[in-house]
Protein backbone atom coordinates (compact mmCIF):
# COMPACT_ATOMS: atom_id res chain seq x y z
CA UNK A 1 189.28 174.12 48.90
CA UNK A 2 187.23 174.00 45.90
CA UNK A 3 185.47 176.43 43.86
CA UNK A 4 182.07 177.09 44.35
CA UNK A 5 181.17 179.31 42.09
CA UNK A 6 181.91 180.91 38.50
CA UNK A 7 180.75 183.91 36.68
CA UNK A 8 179.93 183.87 33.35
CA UNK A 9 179.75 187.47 31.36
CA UNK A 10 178.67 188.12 27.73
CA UNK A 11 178.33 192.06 26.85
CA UNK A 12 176.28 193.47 29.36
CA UNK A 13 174.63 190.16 30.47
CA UNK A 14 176.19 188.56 33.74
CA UNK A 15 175.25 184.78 34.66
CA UNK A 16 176.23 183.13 38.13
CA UNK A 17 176.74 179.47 38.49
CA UNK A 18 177.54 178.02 42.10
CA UNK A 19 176.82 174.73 44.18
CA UNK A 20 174.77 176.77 46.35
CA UNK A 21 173.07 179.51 46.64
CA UNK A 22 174.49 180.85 49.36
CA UNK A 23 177.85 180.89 47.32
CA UNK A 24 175.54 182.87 44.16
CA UNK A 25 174.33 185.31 46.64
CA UNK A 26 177.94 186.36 47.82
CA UNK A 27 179.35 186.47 44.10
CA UNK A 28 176.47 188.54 43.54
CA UNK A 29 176.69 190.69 46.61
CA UNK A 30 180.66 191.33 45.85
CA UNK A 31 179.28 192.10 42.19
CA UNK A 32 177.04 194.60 43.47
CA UNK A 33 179.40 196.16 45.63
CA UNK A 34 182.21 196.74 43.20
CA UNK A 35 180.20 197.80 40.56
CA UNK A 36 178.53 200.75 42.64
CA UNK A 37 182.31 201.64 43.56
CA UNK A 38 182.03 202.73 39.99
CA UNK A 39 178.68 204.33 39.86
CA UNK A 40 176.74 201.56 37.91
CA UNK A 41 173.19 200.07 38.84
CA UNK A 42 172.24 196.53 38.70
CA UNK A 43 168.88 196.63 37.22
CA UNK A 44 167.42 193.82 39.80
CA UNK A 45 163.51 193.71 37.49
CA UNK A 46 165.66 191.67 35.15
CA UNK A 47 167.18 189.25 37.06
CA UNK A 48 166.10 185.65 37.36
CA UNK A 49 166.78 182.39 39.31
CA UNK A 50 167.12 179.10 37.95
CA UNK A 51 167.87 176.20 40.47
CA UNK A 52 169.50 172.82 39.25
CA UNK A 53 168.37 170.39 41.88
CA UNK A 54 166.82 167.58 42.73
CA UNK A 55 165.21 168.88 46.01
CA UNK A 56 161.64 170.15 45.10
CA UNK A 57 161.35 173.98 44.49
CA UNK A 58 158.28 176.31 44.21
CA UNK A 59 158.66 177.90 40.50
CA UNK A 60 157.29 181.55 40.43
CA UNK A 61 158.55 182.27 43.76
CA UNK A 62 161.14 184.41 44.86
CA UNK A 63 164.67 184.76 46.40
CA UNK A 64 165.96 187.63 48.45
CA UNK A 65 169.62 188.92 48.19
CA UNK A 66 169.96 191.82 49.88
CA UNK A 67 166.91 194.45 48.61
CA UNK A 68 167.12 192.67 44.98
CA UNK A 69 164.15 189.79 44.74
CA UNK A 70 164.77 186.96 41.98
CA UNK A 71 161.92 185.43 40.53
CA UNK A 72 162.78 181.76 40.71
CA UNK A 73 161.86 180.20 37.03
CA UNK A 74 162.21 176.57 35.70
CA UNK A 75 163.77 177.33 32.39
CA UNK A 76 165.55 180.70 30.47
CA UNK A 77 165.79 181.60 26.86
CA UNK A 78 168.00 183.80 25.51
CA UNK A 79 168.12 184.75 22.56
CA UNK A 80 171.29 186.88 20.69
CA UNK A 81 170.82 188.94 18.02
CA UNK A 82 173.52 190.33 16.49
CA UNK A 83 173.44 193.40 13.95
């Protein structure tokens, strides 16, 4: 079996990558479950959705997981400043 998806963690910023989404939505789901074993909150007004496909998708829409929406966007820029 191969892997289908990764997580990718800087600080306190979290990133998902997986084939589908169905495989981001249960790395995310685990994620949420684990961390509220240890009384943290995932903050789900800053979370976005990028899709890499080549199936059409509706940017400014949104995905459900659970009770967090994700606002589906075409592109993301972060930007790190360090002190």
């Amino acid at each position: 079996m191969k892997k289908c998806s990764q997580i990718v963690a800087f600080s306190d910023d979290v990133g998902f990558i997986g084939r589908r989404l169905k495989d981001v939505e249960e790395v995310f789901t685990l994620l949420v479950e684990e961390t509220n074993k240890m009384g943290l909150e995932i903050k789900g007004n800053k979370i976005k959705l990028m899709i890499a496909s080549r199936k059409p998708y509706n940017e400014n829409e949104y995905v459900k997981f659970g009770t967090y929406n994700f606002e589906i966007v075409k592109d993301y820029i972060y930007i790190l400043v360090q002190t």
